[in-house]
Structure formats: structure tokens, C-alpha cells
Protein backbone atom coordinates (compact mmCIF):
# COMPACT_ATOMS: atom_id res chain seq x y z
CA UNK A 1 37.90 -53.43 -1.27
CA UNK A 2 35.70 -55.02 1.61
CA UNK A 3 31.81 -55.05 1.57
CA UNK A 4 31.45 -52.61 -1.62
CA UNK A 5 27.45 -51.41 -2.40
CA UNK A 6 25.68 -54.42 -4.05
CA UNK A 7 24.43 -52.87 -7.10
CA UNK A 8 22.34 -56.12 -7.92
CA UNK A 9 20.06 -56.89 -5.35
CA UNK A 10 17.62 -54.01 -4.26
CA UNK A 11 19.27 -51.49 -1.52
CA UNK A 12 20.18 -48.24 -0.81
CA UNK A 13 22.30 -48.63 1.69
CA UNK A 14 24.40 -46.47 3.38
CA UNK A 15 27.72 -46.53 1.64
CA UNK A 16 30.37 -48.56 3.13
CA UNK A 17 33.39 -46.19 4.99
CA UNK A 18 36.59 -47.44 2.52
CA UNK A 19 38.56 -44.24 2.99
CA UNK A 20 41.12 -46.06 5.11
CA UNK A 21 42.59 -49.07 5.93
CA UNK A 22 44.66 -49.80 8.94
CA UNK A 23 44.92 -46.00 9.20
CA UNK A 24 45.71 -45.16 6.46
CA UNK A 25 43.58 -43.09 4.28
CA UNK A 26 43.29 -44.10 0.55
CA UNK A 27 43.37 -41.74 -2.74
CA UNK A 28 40.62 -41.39 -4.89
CA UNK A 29 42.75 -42.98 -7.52
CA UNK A 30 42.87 -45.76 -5.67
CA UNK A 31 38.78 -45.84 -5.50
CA UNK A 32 38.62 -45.52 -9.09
CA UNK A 33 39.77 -49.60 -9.22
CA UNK A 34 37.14 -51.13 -7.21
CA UNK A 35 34.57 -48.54 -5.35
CA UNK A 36 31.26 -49.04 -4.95
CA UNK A 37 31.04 -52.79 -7.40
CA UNK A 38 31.73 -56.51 -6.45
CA UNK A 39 32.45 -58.74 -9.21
CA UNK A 40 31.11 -61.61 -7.00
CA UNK A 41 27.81 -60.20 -7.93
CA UNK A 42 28.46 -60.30 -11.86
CA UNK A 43 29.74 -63.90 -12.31
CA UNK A 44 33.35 -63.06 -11.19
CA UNK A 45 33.81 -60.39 -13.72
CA UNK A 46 36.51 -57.97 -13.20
CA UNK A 47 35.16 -54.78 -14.20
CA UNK A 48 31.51 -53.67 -14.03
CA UNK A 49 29.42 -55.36 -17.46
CA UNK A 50 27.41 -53.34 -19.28
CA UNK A 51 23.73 -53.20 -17.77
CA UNK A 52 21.25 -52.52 -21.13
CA UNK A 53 18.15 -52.79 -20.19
CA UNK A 54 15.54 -50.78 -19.67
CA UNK A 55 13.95 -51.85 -16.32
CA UNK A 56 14.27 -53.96 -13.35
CA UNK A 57 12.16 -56.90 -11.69
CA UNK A 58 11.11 -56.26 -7.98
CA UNK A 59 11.70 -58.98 -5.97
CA UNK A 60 7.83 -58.43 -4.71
CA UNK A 61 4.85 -56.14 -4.98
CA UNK A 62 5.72 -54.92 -1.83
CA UNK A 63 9.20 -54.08 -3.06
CA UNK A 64 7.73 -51.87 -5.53
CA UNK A 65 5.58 -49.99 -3.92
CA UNK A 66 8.52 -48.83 -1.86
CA UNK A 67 10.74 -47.72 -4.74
CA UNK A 68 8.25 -45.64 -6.24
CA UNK A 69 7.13 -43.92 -2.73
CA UNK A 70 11.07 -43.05 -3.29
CA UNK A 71 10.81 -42.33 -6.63
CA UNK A 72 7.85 -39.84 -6.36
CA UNK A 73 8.83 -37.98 -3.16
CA UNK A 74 6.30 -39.75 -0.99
CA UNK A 75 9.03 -40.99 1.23
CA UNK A 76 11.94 -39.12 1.91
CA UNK A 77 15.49 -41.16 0.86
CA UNK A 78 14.56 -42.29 -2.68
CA UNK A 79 14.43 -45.67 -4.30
CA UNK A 80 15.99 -48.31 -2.31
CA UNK A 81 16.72 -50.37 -5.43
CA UNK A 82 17.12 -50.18 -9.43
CA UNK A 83 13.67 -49.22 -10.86
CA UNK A 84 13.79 -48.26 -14.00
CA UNK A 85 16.76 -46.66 -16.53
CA UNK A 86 15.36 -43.28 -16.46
CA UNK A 87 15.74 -43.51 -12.51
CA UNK A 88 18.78 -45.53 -11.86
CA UNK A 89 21.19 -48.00 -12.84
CA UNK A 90 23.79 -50.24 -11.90
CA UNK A 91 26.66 -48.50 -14.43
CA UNK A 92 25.23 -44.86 -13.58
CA UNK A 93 25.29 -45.78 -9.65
CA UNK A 94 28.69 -47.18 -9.50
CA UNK A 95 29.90 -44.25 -11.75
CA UNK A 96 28.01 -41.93 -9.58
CA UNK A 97 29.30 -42.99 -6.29
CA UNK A 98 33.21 -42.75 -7.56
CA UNK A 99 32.71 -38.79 -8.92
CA UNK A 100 31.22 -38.75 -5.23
CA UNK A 101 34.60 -39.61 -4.22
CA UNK A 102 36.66 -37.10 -6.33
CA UNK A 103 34.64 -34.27 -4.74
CA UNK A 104 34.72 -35.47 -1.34
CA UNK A 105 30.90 -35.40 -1.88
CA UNK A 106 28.20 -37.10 0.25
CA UNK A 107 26.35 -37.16 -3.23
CA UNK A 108 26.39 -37.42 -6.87
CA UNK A 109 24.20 -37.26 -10.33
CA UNK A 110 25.21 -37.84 -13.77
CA UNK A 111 23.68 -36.76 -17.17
CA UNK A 112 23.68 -37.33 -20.57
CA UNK A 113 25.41 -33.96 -20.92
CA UNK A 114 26.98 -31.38 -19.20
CA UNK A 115 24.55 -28.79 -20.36
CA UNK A 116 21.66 -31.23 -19.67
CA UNK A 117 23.43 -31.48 -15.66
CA UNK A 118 23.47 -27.27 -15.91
CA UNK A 119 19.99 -26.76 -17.06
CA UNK A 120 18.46 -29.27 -14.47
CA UNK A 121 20.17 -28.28 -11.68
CA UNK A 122 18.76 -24.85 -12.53
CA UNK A 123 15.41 -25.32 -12.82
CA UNK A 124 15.07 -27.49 -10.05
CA UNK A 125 16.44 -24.56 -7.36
CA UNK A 126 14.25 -21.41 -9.35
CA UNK A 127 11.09 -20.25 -9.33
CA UNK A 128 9.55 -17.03 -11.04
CA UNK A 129 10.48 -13.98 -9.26
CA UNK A 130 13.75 -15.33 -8.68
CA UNK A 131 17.11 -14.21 -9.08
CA UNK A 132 20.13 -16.07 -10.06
CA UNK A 133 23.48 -14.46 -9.20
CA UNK A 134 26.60 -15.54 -11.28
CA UNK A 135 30.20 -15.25 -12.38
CA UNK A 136 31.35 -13.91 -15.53
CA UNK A 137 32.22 -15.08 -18.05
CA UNK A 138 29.99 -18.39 -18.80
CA UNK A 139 30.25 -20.94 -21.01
CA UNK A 140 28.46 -19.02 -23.67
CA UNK A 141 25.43 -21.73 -23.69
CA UNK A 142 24.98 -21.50 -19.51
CA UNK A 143 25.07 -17.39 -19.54
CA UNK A 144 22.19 -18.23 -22.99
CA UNK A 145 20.14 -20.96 -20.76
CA UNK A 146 20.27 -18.06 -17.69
CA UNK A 147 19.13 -15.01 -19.92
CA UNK A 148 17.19 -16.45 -22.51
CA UNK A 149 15.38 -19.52 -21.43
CA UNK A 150 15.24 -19.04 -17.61
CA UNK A 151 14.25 -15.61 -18.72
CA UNK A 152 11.00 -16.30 -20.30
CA UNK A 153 9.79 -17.91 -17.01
CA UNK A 154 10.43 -14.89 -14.38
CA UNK A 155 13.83 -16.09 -13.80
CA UNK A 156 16.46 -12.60 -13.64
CA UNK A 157 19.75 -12.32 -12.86
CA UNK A 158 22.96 -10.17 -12.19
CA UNK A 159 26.69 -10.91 -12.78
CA UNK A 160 29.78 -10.35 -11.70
CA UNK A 161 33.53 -10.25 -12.94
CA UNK A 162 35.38 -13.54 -12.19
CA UNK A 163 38.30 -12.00 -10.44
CA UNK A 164 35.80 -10.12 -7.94
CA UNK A 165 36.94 -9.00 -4.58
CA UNK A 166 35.03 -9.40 -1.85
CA UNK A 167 33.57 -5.83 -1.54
CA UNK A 168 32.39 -6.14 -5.25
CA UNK A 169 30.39 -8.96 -4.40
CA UNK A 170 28.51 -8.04 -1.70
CA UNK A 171 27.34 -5.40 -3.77
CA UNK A 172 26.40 -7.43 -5.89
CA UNK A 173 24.62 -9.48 -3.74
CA UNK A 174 22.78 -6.15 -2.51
CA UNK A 175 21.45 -5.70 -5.70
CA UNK A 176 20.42 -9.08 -5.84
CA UNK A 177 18.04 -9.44 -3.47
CA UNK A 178 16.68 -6.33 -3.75
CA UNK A 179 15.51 -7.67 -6.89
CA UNK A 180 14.04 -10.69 -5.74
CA UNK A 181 12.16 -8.74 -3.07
CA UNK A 182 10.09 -6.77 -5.60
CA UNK A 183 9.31 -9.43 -7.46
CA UNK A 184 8.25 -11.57 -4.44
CA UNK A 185 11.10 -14.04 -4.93
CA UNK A 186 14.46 -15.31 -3.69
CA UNK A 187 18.22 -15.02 -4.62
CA UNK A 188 18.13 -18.78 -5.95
CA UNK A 189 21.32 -19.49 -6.49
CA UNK A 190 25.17 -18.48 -7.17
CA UNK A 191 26.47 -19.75 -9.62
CA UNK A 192 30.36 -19.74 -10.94
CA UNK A 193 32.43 -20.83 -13.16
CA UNK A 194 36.68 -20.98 -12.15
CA UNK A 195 38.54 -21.09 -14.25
CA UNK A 196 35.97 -18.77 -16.48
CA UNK A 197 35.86 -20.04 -20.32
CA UNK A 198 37.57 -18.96 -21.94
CA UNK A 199 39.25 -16.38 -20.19
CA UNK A 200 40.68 -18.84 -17.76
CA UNK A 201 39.81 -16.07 -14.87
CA UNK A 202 39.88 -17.75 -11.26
CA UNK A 203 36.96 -16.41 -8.92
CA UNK A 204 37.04 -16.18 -5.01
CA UNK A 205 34.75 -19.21 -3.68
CA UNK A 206 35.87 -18.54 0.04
CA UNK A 207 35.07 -14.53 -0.81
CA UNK A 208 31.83 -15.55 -2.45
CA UNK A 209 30.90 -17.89 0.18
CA UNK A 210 31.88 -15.23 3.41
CA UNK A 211 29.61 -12.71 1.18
CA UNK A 212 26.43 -15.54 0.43
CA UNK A 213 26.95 -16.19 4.42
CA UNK A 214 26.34 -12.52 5.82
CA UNK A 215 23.57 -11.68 2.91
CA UNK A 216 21.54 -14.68 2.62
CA UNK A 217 20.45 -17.55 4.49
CA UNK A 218 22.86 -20.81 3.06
CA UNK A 219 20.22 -22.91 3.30
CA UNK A 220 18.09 -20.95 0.51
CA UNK A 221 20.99 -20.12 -1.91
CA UNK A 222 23.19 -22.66 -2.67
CA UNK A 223 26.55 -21.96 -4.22
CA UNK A 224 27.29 -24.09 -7.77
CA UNK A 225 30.28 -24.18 -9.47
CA UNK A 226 31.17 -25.28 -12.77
CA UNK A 227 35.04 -26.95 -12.11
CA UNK A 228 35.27 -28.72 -15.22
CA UNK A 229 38.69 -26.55 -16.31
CA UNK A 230 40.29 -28.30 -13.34
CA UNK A 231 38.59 -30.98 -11.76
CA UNK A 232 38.04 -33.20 -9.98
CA UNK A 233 42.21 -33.38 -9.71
CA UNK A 234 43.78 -29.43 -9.38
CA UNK A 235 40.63 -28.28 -7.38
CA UNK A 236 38.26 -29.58 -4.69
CA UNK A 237 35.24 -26.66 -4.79
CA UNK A 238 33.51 -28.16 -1.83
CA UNK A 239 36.49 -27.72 0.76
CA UNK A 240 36.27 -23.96 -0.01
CA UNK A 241 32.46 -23.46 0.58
CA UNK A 242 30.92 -24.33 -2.72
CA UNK A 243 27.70 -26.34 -1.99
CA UNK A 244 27.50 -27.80 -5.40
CA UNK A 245 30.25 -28.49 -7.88
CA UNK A 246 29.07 -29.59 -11.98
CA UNK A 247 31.27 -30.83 -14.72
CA UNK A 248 30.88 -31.40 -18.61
CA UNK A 249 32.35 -34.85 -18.11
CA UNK A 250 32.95 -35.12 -21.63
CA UNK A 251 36.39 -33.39 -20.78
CA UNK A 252 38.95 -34.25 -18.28
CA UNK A 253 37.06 -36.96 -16.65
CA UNK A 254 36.05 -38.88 -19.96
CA UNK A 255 39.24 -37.47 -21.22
CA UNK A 256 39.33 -38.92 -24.75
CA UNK A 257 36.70 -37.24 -26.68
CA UNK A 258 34.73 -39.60 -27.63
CA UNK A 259 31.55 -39.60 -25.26
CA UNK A 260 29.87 -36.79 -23.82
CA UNK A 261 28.22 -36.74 -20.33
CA UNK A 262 27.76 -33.99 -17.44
CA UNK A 263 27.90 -34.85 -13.24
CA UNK A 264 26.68 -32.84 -10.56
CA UNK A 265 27.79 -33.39 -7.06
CA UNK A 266 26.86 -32.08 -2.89
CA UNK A 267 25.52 -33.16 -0.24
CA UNK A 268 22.15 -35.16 -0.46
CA UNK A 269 20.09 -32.35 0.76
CA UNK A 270 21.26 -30.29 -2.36
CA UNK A 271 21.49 -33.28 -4.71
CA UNK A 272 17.68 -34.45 -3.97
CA UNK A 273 15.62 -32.09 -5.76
CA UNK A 274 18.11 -31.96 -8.89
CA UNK A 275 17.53 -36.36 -8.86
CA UNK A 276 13.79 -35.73 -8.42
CA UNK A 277 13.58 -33.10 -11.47
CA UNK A 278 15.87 -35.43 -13.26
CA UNK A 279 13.67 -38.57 -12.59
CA UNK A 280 10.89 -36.66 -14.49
CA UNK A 281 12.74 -35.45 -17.65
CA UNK A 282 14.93 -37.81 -18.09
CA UNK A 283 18.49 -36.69 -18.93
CA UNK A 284 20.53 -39.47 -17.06
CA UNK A 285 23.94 -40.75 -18.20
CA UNK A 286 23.13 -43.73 -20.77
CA UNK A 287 25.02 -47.40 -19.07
CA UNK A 288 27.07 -47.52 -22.18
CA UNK A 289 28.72 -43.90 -21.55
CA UNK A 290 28.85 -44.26 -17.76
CA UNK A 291 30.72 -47.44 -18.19
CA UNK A 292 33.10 -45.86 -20.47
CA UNK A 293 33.78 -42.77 -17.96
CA UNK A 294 34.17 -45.49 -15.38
CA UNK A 295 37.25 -47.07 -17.28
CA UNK A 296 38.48 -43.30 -17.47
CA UNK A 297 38.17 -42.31 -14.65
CA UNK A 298 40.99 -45.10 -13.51
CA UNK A 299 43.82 -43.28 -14.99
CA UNK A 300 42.19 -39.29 -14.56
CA UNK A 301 44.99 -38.49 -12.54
CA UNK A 302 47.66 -40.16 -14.83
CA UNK A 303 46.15 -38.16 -18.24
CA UNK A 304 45.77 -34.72 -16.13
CA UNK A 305 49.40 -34.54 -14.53
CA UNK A 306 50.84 -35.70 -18.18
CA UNK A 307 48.74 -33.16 -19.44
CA UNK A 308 49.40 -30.13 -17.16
CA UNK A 309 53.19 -31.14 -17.32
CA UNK A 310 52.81 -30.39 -20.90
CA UNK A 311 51.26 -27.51 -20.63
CA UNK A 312 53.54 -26.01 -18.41
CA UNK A 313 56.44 -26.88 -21.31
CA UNK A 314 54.56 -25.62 -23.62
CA UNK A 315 53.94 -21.92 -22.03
CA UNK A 316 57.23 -21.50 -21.32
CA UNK A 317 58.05 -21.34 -24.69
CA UNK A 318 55.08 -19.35 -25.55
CA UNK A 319 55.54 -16.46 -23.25
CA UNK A 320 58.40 -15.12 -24.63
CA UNK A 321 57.58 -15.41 -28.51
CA UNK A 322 57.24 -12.45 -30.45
CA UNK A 323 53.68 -12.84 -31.86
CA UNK A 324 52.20 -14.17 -28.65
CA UNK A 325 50.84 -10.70 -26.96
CA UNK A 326 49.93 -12.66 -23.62
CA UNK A 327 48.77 -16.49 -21.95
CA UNK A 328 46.11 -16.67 -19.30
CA UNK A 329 47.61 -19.85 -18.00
CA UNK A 330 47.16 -20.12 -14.39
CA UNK A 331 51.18 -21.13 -14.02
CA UNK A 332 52.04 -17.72 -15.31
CA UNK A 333 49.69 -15.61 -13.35
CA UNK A 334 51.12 -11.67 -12.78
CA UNK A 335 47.93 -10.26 -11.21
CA UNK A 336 48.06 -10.31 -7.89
CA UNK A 337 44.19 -10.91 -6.61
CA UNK A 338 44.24 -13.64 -9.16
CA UNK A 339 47.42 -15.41 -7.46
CA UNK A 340 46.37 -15.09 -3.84
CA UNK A 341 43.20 -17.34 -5.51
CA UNK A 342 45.10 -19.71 -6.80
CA UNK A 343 47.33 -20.66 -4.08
CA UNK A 344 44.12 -20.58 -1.61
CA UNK A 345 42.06 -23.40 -4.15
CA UNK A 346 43.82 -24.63 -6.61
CA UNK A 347 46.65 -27.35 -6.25
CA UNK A 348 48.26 -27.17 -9.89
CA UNK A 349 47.22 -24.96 -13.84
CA UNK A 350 46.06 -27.86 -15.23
CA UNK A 351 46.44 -27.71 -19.45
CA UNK A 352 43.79 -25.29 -20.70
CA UNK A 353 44.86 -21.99 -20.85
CA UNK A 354 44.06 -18.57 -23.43
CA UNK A 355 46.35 -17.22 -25.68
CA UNK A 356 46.54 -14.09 -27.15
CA UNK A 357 48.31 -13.93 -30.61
CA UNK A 358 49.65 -10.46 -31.58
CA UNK A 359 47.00 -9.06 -34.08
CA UNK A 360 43.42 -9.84 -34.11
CA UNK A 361 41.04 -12.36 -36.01
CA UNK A 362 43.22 -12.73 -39.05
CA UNK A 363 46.19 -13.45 -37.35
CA UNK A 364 44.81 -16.20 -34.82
CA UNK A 365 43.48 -17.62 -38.05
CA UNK A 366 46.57 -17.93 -39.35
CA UNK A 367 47.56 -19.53 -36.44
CA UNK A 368 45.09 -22.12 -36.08
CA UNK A 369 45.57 -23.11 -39.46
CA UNK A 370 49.26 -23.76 -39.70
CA UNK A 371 48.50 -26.01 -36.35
CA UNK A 372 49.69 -29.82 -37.57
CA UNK A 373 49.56 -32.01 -34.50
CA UNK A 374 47.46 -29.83 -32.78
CA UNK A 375 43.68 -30.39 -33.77
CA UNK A 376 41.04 -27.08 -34.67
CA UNK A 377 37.80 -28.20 -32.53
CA UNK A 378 36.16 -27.32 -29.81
CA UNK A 379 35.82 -28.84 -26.78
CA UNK A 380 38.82 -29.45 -23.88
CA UNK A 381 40.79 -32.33 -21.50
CA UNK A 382 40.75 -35.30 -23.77
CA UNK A 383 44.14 -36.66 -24.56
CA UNK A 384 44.96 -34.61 -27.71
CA UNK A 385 45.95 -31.47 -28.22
CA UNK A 386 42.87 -28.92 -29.12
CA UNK A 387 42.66 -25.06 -30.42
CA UNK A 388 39.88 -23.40 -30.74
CA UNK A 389 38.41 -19.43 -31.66
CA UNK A 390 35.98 -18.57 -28.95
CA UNK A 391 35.12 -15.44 -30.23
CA UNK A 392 34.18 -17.13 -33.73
CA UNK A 393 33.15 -20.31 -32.50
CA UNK A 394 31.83 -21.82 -28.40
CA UNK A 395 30.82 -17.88 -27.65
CA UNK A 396 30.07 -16.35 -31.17
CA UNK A 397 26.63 -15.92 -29.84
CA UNK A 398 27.94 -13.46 -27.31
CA UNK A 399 26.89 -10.11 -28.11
CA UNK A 400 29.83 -7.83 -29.15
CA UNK A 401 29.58 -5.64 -26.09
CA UNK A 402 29.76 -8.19 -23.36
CA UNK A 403 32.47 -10.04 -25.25
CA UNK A 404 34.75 -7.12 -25.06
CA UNK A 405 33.94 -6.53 -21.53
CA UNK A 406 34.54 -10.05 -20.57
CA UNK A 407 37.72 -9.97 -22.62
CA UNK A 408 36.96 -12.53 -25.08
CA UNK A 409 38.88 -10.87 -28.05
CA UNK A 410 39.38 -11.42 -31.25
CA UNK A 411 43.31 -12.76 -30.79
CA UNK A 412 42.28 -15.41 -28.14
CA UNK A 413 42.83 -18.78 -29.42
CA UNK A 414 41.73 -21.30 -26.54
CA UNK A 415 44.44 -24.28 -26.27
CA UNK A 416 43.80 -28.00 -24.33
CA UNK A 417 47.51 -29.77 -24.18
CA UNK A 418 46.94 -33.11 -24.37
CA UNK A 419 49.54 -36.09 -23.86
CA UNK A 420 51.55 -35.56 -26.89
CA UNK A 421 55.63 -35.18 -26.28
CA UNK A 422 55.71 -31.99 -25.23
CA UNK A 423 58.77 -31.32 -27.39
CA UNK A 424 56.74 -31.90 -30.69
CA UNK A 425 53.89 -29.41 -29.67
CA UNK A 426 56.60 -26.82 -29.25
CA UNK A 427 57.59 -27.62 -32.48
CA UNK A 428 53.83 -27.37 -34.06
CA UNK A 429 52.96 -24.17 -32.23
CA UNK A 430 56.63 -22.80 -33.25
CA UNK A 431 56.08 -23.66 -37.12
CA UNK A 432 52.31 -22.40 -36.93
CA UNK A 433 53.42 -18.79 -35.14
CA UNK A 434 55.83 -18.45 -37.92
CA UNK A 435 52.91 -18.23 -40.12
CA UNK A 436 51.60 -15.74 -38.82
């Protein structure tokens, strides 16, 4: 890689056009080796060192003054240089500008969480009076942060069913803004989540977007999407007319459980005000973390296609057992509306997927206790193989009602296939059905 961003000296720079070379246009896999660092500026070293510390000397007075007119808003473009670890960073840039990459995004932000990335980007599009429009189901702690924190500051919302069409939207979207007209306000934002957790419902971004597009002005209401199920490898959110795509990087993207971190990613225009909320509460990726999701992010695509290949094994022999009532596994889909989605955004299942064991709580009990190889915890996309009980555990919270209209049962177990032989997870989930 030629002339990468110097992430030592002061800059901000515009970002150096590496997409192609002699015409032909490189992966983002290839990126991950060598985007946006040069180890001439870090003694020769390889890979990007570990940057702990908590600020940065200027180079002058002058220098300074700049960044923080950046920093503060008082000049439009931000800092030109590293400031200060709540701000910026050289691991958290170079990490940033490679999830930049995966989204085909002119921007990107990373957090110490992806709940922390949620809850930012939030706040720093609402106002009181206004109305959030999203998908349904959430993640049981975004739909919480929308209706019970947001909520207390004049914040309302409505909701919609992931697998929407596009009539039922714009009804929706009706509704909407009537709302935010009595209360003096503004349809703030739509937010979705595809695949839903844990339902693994796909919704209609290009439906969504057509409907945001003749109800709303685009440049008011933003459309956010949470694409941690399948990105940044079996869906691109931005080519469909998303505006804003966010990720729990703990999953896929760190993809061995053992950090947790969130990313949020647009263009600048959308990307500015979260960075500006962000630089005030803190909440950015720690250099430790973002280093370690930089070393993952080199073999993403390896761990997700081993990992959906799996999966796909694996639900082949599920479908037809006995005491497996259904899978919501986006390789098996029979609805129709939910195909013709998947075949418009998505480019493979990935290895997440519902399933529904014949009986109710007792029974998927059962089940998750005679798993072996197969660990009980929450959480998704690392390289093991993970079950969990939404309705007991992530969404327990949920009130009864909305659970059973979202169709979070008591007989879903939620499964992540990691890299295991697929042959020996057959035999686990064969061994633990028999138990129950």
C-alpha cells in the first residue's frame, strides 16, 4: 500500500484513493493488511503498536488552537491531528478508517460498546418532541434505551414489523409525523435492525428508504441500521439506502469473544454530530481493544464463510428432526416477502439463526442443557459455537405481550455456529435433541 494516512504526525488529510491498482479494484480483505498505517512511521514495525497514552504533544501553540477549533465545532472538519484519547487515536483511527472500508463508508466511529455506539448515535439526532420510527423486534436493550430512557426526555416513537411491506410503512410513517407535528418536533430518525434479534426477520431497506423519500425530507431523518447479524461481509446497508449502518463489534468483527466494542459508520455529514456528542461523553473504543479488532478484522471474511458454511450443515440436519418445530435461518426461508429481501440485500445466511424446539420452555431447556460442544451464553459471531434462551435471558425484560407479538416464544433457542467441524456440532445438537 502506497502513501497510507500518517497517523503520527498531525493531519487530517484526505484519505489516500487505494481501491485499485493498475485497474484493478482491491477487496476489503485485502485493506484489512495494510490500510490506513505505515510501519515506516513506527520504527519499521509490521503491525500497528499499541498507542497508551492519554494525550498528544502539539507540535506548536498554533497547532493547538486549531485542533480544538475542530474539536469544539468552531471550525467545520474536526481535529486535524491526535488531541487527546477521549477524541482520537492512532489505534481507534486506523481501526476506524478500515470498518470505513467494509461499509463502503466515507466515515466511521468506534465505541467502547455497541450499546454505547446505539445510545450516542441517538441522542445526538433527537430532540424533545421528536419521534423515532423503528423496526421490530430490537435488541431488547435498544427497544429499552428508545422507550424508557429516550422517553423521559420527550423522545416518542412508533414501530413496525420487520418483514413490513411497503404500504405498511408508509402508514407508519403517517402516523409518525403526525406525532411529531403536535408536539412541535420532527420524525428523527428510522431506525432498523435486519436480521431482527432474535427472530432473525429481514426488513425492506430499499422499501423503507422509497417510503422515508416521499414522506420526509432525507436530509432530516436519517435511516440507521443495526447489521451486526450479517455484517460487514453478507450485507452492505449503505448500497440499499441506509444512511447509517451500527454494529456491536464484539461479534462477527471481533469474532472471538473476548473484547467488546460497537462502530458506527456514513457519510461525514451523518457521522459529525455522533463524533461531536461522542467527544463530550466519552465512550470511544479503548487502543488496546481497537488494536485487537484490527488483528480480527484480517481474517473476518475467513471466520464468517467457515462459519456460515457450518451453519448451513448444520440446518440441514435440523430441519427435518422430529423435535425441531421450525429454523428462522435465512438459507431456509419459505415466506415469500421475506425471500424477495434477501436476494435484493443480502449476499449469503450467515451462522445465526432461531430455532424452535417442539414444546415450550421446558423442552428448550432440555435442550440447551444436553448441548456439549456447543456453549450456553449469550452473545453471537465469535468462533465458537453459542445457544442461548431469549425469552429467559437477552429479552426477558420484554413484556409478555410484545414478546408474543414479535414472536419471541418460549421454544426459541438462539444458535451462533462457530468454526467447529461441522460434523461434530451435528453430533452435539443430535445427542442434546434426544434429550429432549
Amino acid at each position: 500500500m502506497s502513501d497510507p494516512i500518517d497517523h503520527r504526525t498531525p493531519r487530517r488529510k484526505p484519505k489516500p484513493d487505494l481501491t485499485r491498482i493498475a485497474g484493478h479494484t482491491l477487496s476489503p480483505a485485502t485493506h484489512m493488511m495494510g490500510y490506513g498505517y505505515d510501519p515506516v512511521l513506527s520504527e519499521g514495525a509490521l503491525k500497528p503498536p499499541i498507542f497508551l497514552t492519554s494525550t498528544f504533544v502539539f507540535p506548536s501553540a498554533e497547532a493547538g488552537k486549531r485542533h480544538f477549533e475542530g474539536i469544539t465545532g468552531q471550525r467545520a472538519g474536526g481535529a486535524e491531528g491526535l488531541v487527546y484519547s477521549r477524541f482520537n487515536g492512532p489505534n481507534q483511527e486506523i481501526l476506524e478508517d478500515r470498518l470505513g472500508i467494509w461499509d463502503g463508508a466515507e466515515d466511521a466511529l468506534v465505541f467502547s460498546s455497541g450499546m454505547t455506539a446505539i445510545c450516542v448515535l441517538m441522542m445526538a439526532y433527537c430532540a424533545s418532541g421528536d419521534v423515532i420510527v423503528h423496526s421490530g423486534p430490537l435488541y431488547a436493550a435498544s427497544e429499552g434505551f428508545v422507550g424508557k430512557v429516550l422517553g423521559k426526555y420527550g423522545v416518542r416513537y412508533v414501530d413496525f414489523p420487520a418483514g413490513a411491506t411497503r404500504a405498511e410503512i408508509d402508514a407508519v410513517l403517517v402516523k409518525a409525523k403526525a406525532m411529531a407535528a403536535e408536539s412541535g418536533g420532527k420524525v428523527a430518525m428510522i431506525y432498523l435492525e435486519s436480521p431482527a434479534n432474535p427472530t432473525n426477520a429481514l426488513v425492506d431497506v430499499e422499501a423503507v428508504c422509497a417510503a422515508r423519500d416521499a414522506a420526509l425530507d432525507p436530509a432530516v431523518t436519517p435511516i440507521a441500521i443495526d447489521n451486526t447479524f450479517l455484517g460487514p461481509l453478507w450485507q452492505r446497508p449503505l448500497d440499499h439506502g441506509a444512511d447509517v449502518v451500527v454494529y456491536s463489534l464484539t461479534k462477527y468483527a471481533g469474532g472471538h469473544s473476548d473484547l467488546v466494542a460497537g462502530g458506527v459508520s456514513g457519510a461525514k455529514r451523518w457521522m459529525d454530530p455522533v463524533r461531536s456528542l461522542r467527544n463530550t461523553m466519552g465512550g470511544i473504543c479503548d487502543p488496546y481493544t481497537s488494536w485487537m479488532l484490527l488483528r480480527s478484522l484480517e481474517t473476518l471474511e475467513i471466520r464468517m464463510q467457515r462459519a456460515t458454511e457450518n451453519a448451513i450443515k448444520v440446518c440441514d440436519f435440523l430441519k427435518d428432526h422430529p423435535k425441531v418445530e421450525g429454523i428462522g435461518f435465512l438459507g431456509l426461508i419459505k415466506d415469500a416477502r421475506q425471500q424477495d429481501i434477501y436476494q435484493r440485500h443480502c449476499t449469503g445466511p450467515g451462522s445465526t439463526f432461531s430455532l424452535f424446539i417442539a414444546g415450550g420452555e421446558a423442552e428448550a431447556f432440555r435442550f440447551l442443557d444436553g448441548l456439549r460442544i456447543a456453549k450456553l451464553a449469550v452473545s453471537l459471531g465469535g468462533t465458537e459455537t453459542l445457544a442461548s434462551h431469549p425469552a429467559a435471558m437477552t429479552h426477558l425484560s420484554v413484556p409478555p405481550e410484545r414478546k408474543a407479538m414479535l414472536g419471541i416464544t418460549d421454544n426459541l433457542v438462539r444458535i451462533s455456529i462457530g468454526i467447529e467441524h461441522a460434523d461434530d456440532l451435528i453430533a452435539d445438537f443430535a445427542q442434546a435433541l434426544a434429550q429432549v
